[in-house]
Protein backbone atom coordinates (compact mmCIF):
# COMPACT_ATOMS: atom_id res chain seq x y z
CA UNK A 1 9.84 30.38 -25.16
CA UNK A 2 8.97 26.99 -24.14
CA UNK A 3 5.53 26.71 -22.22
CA UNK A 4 5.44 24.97 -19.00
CA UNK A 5 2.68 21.43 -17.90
CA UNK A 6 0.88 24.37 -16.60
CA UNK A 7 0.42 26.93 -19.29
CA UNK A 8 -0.28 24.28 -21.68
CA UNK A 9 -3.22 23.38 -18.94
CA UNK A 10 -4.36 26.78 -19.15
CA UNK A 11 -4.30 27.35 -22.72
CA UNK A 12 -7.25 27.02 -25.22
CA UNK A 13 -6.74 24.13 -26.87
CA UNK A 14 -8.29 20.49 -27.94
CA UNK A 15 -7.68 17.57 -25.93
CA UNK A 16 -7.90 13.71 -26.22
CA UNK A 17 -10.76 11.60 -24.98
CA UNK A 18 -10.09 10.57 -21.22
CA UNK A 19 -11.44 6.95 -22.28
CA UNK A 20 -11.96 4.21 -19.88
CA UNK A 21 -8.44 2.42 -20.78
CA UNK A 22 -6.80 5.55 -20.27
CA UNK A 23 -8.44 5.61 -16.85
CA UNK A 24 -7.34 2.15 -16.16
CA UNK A 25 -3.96 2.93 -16.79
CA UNK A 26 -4.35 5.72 -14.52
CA UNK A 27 -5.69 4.38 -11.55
CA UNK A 28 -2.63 1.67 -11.89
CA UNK A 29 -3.59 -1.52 -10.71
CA UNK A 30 -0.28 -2.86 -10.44
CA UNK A 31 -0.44 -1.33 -7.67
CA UNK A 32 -3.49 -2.36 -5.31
CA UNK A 33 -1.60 -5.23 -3.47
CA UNK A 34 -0.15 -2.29 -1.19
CA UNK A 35 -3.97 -1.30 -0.45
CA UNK A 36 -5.39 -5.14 -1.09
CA UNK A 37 -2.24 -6.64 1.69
CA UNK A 38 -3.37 -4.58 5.03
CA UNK A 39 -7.25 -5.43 4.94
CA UNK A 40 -5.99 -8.82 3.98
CA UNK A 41 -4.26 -8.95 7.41
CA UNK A 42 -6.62 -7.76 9.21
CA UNK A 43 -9.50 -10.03 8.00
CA UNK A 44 -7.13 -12.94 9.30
CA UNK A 45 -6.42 -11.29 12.48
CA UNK A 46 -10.38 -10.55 13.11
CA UNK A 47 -10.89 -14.18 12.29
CA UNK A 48 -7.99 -15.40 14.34
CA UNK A 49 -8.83 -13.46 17.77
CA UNK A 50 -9.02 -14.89 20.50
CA UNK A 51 -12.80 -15.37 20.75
CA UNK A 52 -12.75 -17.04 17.37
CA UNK A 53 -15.61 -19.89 17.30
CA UNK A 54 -16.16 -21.39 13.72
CA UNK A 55 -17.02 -20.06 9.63
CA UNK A 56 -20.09 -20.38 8.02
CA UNK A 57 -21.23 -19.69 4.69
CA UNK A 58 -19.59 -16.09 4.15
CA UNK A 59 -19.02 -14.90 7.97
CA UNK A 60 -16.62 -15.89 10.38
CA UNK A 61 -17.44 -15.33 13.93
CA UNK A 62 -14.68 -13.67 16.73
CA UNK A 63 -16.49 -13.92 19.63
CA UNK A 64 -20.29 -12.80 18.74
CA UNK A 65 -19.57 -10.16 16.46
CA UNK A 66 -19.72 -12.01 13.14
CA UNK A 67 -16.44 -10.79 10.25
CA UNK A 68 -18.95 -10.60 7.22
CA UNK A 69 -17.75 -11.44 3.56
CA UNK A 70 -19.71 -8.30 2.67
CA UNK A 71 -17.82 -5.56 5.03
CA UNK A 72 -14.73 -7.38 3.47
CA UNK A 73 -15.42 -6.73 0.09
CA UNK A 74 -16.42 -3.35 0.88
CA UNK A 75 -13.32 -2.80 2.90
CA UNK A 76 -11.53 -3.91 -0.24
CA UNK A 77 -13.24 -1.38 -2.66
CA UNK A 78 -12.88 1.51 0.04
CA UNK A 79 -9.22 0.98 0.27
CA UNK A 80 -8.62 0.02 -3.82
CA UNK A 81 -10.60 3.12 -4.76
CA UNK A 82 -8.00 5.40 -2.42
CA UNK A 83 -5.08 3.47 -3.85
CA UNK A 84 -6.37 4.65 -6.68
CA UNK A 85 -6.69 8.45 -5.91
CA UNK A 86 -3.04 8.64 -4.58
CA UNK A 87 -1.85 7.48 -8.02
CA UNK A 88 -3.92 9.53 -10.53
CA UNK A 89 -3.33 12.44 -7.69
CA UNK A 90 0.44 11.68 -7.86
CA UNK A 91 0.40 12.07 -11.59
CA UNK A 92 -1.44 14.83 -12.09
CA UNK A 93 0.64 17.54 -9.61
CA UNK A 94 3.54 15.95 -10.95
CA UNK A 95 2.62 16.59 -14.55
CA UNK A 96 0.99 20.05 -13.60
CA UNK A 97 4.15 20.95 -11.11
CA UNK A 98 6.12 20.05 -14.44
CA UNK A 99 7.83 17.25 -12.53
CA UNK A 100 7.25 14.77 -15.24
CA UNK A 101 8.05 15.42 -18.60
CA UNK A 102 8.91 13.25 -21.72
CA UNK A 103 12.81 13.57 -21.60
CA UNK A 104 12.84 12.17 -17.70
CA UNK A 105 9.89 9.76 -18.06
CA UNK A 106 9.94 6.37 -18.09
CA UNK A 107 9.97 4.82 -21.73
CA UNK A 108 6.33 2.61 -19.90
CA UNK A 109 3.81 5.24 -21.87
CA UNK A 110 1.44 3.64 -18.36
CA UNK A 111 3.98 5.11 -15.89
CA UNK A 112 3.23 8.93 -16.57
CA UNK A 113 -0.15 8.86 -18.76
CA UNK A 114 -0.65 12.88 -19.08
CA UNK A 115 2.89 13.12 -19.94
CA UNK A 116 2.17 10.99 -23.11
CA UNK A 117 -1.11 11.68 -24.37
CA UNK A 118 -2.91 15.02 -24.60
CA UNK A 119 -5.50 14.93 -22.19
CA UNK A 120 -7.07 17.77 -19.90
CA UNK A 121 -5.37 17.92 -16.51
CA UNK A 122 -8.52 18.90 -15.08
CA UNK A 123 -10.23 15.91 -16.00
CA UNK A 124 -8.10 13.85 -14.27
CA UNK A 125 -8.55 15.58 -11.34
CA UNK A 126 -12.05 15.34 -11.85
CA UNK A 127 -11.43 11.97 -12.02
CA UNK A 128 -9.54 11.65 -9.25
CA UNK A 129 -11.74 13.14 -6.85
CA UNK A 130 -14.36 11.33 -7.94
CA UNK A 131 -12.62 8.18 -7.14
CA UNK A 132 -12.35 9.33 -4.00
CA UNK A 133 -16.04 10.41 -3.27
CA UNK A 134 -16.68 6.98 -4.27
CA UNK A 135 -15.20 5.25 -1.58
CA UNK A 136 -16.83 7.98 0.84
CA UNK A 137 -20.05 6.76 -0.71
CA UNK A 138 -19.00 3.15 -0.04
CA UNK A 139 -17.90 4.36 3.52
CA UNK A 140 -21.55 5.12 4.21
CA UNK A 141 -21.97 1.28 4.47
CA UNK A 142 -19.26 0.98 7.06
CA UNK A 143 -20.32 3.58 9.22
CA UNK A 144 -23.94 2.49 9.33
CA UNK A 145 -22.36 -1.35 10.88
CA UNK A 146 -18.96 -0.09 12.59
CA UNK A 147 -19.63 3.80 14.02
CA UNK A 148 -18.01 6.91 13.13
CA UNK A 149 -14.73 5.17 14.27
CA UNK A 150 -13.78 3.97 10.38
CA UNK A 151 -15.05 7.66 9.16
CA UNK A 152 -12.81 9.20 11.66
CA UNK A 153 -9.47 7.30 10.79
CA UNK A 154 -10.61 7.65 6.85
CA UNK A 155 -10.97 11.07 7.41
CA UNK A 156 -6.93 10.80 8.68
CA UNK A 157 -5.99 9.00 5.78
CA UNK A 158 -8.06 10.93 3.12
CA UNK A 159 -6.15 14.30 4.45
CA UNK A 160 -2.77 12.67 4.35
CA UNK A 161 -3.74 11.44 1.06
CA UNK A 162 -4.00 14.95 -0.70
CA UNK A 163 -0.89 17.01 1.60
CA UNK A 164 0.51 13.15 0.15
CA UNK A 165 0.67 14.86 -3.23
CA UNK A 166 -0.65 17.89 -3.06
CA UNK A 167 -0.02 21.90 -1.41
CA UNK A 168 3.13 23.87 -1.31
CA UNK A 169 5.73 21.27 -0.15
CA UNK A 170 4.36 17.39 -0.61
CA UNK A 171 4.78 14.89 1.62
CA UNK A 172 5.99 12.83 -1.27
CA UNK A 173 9.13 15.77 -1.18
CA UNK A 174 10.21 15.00 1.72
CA UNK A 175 12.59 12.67 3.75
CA UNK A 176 9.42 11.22 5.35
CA UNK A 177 7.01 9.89 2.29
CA UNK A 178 8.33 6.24 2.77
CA UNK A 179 6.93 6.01 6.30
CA UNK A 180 3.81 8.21 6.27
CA UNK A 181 2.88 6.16 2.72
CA UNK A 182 4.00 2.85 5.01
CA UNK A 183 1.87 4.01 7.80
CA UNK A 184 -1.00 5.28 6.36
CA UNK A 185 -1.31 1.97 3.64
CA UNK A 186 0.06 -0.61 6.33
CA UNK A 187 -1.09 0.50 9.46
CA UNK A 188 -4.32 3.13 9.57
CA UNK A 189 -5.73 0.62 6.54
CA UNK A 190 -5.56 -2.47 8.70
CA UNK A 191 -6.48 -0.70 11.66
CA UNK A 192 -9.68 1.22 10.66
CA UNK A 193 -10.53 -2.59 8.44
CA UNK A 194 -9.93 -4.47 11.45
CA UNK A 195 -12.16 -2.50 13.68
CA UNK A 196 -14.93 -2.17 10.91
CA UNK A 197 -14.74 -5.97 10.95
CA UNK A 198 -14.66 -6.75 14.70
CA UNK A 199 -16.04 -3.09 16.32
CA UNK A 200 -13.38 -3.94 18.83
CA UNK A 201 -9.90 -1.59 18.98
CA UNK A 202 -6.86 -3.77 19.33
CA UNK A 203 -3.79 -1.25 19.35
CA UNK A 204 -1.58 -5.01 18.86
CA UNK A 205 -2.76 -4.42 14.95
CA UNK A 206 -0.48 -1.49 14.60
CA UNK A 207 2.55 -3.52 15.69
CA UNK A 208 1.50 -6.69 13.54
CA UNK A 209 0.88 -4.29 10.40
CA UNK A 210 5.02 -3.80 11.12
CA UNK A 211 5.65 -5.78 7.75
CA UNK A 212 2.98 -4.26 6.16
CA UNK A 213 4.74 -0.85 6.59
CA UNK A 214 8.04 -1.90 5.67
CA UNK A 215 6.51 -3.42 2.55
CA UNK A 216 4.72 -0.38 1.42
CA UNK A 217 7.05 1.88 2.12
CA UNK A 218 9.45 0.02 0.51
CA UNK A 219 7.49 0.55 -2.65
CA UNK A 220 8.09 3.95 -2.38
CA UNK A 221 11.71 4.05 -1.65
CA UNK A 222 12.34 1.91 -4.76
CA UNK A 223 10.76 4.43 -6.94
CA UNK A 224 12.50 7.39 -5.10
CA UNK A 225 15.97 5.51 -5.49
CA UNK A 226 15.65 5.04 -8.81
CA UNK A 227 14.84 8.56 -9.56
CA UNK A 228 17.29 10.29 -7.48
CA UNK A 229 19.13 12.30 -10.05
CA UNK A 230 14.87 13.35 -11.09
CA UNK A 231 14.17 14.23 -7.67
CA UNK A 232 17.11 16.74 -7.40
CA UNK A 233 16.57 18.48 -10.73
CA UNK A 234 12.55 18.90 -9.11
CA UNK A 235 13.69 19.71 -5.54
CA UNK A 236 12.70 16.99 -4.05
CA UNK A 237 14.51 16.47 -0.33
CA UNK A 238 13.69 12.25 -0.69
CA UNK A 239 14.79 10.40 1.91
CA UNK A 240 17.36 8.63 -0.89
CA UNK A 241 18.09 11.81 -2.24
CA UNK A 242 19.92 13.20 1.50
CA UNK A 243 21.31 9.81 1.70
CA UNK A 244 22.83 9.60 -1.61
CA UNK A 245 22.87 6.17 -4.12
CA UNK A 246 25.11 3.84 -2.38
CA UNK A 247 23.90 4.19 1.34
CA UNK A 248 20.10 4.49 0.14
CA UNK A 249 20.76 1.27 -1.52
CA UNK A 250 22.23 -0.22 1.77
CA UNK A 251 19.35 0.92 3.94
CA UNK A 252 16.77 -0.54 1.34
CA UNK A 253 19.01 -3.98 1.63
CA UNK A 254 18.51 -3.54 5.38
CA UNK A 255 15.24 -3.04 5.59
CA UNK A 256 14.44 -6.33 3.30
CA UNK A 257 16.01 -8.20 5.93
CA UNK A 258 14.18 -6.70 8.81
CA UNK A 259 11.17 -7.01 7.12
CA UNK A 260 11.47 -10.70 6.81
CA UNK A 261 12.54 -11.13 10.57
CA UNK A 262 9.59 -9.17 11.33
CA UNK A 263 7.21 -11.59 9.72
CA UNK A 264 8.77 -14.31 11.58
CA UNK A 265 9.12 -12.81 14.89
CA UNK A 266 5.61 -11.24 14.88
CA UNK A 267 4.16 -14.86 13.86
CA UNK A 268 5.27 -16.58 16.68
CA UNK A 269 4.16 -13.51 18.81
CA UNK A 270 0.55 -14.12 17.82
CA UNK A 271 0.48 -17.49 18.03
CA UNK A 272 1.99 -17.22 21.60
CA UNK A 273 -0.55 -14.76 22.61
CA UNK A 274 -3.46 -16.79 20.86
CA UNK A 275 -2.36 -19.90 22.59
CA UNK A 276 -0.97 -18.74 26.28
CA UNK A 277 2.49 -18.94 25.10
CA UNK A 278 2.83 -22.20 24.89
CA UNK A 279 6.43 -22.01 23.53
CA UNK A 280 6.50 -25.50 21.65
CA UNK A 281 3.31 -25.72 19.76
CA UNK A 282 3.59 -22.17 18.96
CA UNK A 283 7.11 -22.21 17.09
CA UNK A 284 6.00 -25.07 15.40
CA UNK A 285 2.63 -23.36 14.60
CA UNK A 286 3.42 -20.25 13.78
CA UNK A 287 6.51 -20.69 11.46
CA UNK A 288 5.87 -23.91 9.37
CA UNK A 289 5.02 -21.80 6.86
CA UNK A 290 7.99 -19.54 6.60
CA UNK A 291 10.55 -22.43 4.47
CA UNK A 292 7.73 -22.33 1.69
CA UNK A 293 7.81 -18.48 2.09
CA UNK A 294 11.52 -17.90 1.39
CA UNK A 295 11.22 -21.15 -0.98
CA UNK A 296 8.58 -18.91 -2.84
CA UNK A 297 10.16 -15.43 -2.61
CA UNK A 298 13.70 -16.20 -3.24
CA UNK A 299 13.71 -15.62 -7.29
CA UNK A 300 11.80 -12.21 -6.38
CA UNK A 301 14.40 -11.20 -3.50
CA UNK A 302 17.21 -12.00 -5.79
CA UNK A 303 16.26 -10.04 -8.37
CA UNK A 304 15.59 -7.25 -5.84
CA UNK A 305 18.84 -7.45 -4.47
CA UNK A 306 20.60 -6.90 -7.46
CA UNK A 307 18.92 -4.05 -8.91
CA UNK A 308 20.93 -1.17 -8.86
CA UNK A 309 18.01 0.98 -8.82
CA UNK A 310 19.04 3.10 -11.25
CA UNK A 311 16.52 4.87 -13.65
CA UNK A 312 17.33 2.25 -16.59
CA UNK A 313 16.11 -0.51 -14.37
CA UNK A 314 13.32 1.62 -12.69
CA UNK A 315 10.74 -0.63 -14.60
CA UNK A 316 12.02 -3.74 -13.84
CA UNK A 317 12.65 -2.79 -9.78
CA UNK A 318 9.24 -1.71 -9.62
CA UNK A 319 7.43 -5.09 -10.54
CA UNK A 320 9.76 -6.49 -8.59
CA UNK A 321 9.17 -5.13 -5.62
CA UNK A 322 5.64 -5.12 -6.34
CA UNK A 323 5.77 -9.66 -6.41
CA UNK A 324 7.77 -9.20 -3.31
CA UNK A 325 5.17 -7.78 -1.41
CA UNK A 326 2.27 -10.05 -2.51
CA UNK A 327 4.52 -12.91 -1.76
CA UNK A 328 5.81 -12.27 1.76
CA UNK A 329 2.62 -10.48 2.81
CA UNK A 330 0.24 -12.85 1.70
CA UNK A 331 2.35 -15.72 3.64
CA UNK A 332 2.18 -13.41 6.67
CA UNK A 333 -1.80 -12.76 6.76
CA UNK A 334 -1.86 -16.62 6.83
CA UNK A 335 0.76 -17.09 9.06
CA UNK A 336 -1.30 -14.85 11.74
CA UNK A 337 -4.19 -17.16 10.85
CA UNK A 338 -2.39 -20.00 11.37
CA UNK A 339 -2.50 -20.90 15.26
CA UNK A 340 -6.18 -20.54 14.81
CA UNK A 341 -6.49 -22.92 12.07
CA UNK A 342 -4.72 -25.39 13.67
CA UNK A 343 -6.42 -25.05 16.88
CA UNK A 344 -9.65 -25.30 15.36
CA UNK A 345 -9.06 -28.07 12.97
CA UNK A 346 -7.16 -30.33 16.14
């Protein structure tokens, strides 16, 4: 009888070194621009409020409460290192639940490293949680500048994180994993990074992290689209899977296009706030930038678009989505910068 991910776990037997490349490839870094993006966004709305006064050498000031280069950085490690969690976490109950295997893996020997080399499953959880008491440690540093505020919506996060991947019934199982993975990335990131910079609560960053959500979870819906047929055979209850192919495929063109309108509409909503709605200026302020965006993202939607998102072109929808989000994201944290930059250099 063939033993299961997690007999072969329990058994005695001698594993491979967990080296430092095969950590690397576990952690994933092709995917940090979904944790990189949000703090992004909110470093360029802290230094585009509307008490902004001027930069110096590695702070920006909003008001009197200076947006330090160092709490960035840290913010940045924080919410790389939890990235990072959520995808060796991911792999391991997958591999342990028997979820991934080599005949419904990816041929990428990165995409499912304990399915292709014979390392310990608990060292990778050891691994993993260390990752995560990491950016606890680094948290320390936050709380000591910002308050308990950061700790409290980390706290949030780090719970979704594990019921994320782990207990009885995963949020990655269900119909929902696209937006809580959206919401907890986009929003509670940008949120808990913007107050940490500013020690000021603006609920408008939840509504301008909009793309950021729609990005993110749209990293997650490609994956789950492509492995639909996967899904069923684990009993997974995706949100593509009780949609089916086809109308999964229609939502996810959908949701490109109000993504995009949301970056546009939400620019000129900040620069109308920022400068009194002062209709003019702040069309042309706020959306000069989006012809070089589109210019710029084009080849990337494109090739989006016509991915099947099917498992044979699973590794080529993922890097694409991946380029998609650095490119329209990284246009939108400096189109919310914008009206301040133009303001301050007029």
């Amino acid at each position: 009888m063939q033993m299961s991910n997690r007999d072969l776990m329990d058994s005695e037997q001698a594993y491979d070194a967990f080296t430092p490349k095969l950590m690397w490839q576990e952690v994933a870094p092709h995917t940090w621009p979904a944790s990189i993006l949000p703090v992004l966004a909110a470093v360029c709305l802290a230094c585009s409020g509307p008490n902004y006064v001027a930069c110096g050498v590695g702070v920006c000031y909003s008001g009197t409460v200076p947006v330090s280069l160092s709490m960035t950085l840290v913010l940045l490690a924080i919410s790389v290192l939890m990235q990072s969690c959520v995808n060796v976490l991911n792999d391991y109950f997958d591999y342990v639940k028997g979820v991934d295997t080599v005949e419904n893996s990816s041929d990428d020997v990165t995409d499912a490293v304990l399915v292709y080399n014979n390392l310990n499953p608990k060292s990778v959880l050891a691994f993993a949680v260390g990752l995560l008491v990491t950016a606890f440690l680094l948290g320390i540093y936050v709380i000591y500048h910002a308050g308990f505020i950061p700790l409290v919506i980390a706290l949030i996060g780090a719970a979704i994180v594990f019921l994320y991947s782990g207990g009885k019934t995963p949020i990655s199982y269900l119909p929902i994993g696209e937006l809580v993975s959206g919401f907890v990335m986009g929003a509670l990131i940008c949120l808990a990074s913007y107050y940490s910079l500013t020690k000021s609560f603006d609920w408008m960053v939840l509504l301008y992290a909009l793309p950021l959500i729609i990005g993110i979870g749209l990293i997650m819906m490609t994956n789950n689209t492509c492995d639909i047929d996967k899904d069923i055979e684990a009993g997974r209850k995706t949100l593509p899977v009780l949609l089916g192919h086809d109308r999964a495929l229609k939502m996810y063109h959908a949701l490109i296009v109000i993504w995009i309108a949301a970056i546009c509409l939400l620019s000129v909503l900040r620069a109308a706030l920022y400068n009194g709605f002062e209709v003019p200026g702040d069309l042309a302020a706020s959306l000069i930038l989006v012809p070089f965006m589109l210019l710029t993202a084009y080849p990337q939607l494109r090739a989006l678009w016509r991915n099947p998102m099917v498992p044979a072109s699973r590794d080529g929808a993922m890097p694409q989505i991946l380029s998609v989000n650095i490119t329209l994201n990284v246009y939108y944290a400096l189109m919310l910068a914008l009206p301040c930059a133009v303001n301050f250099v007029l």
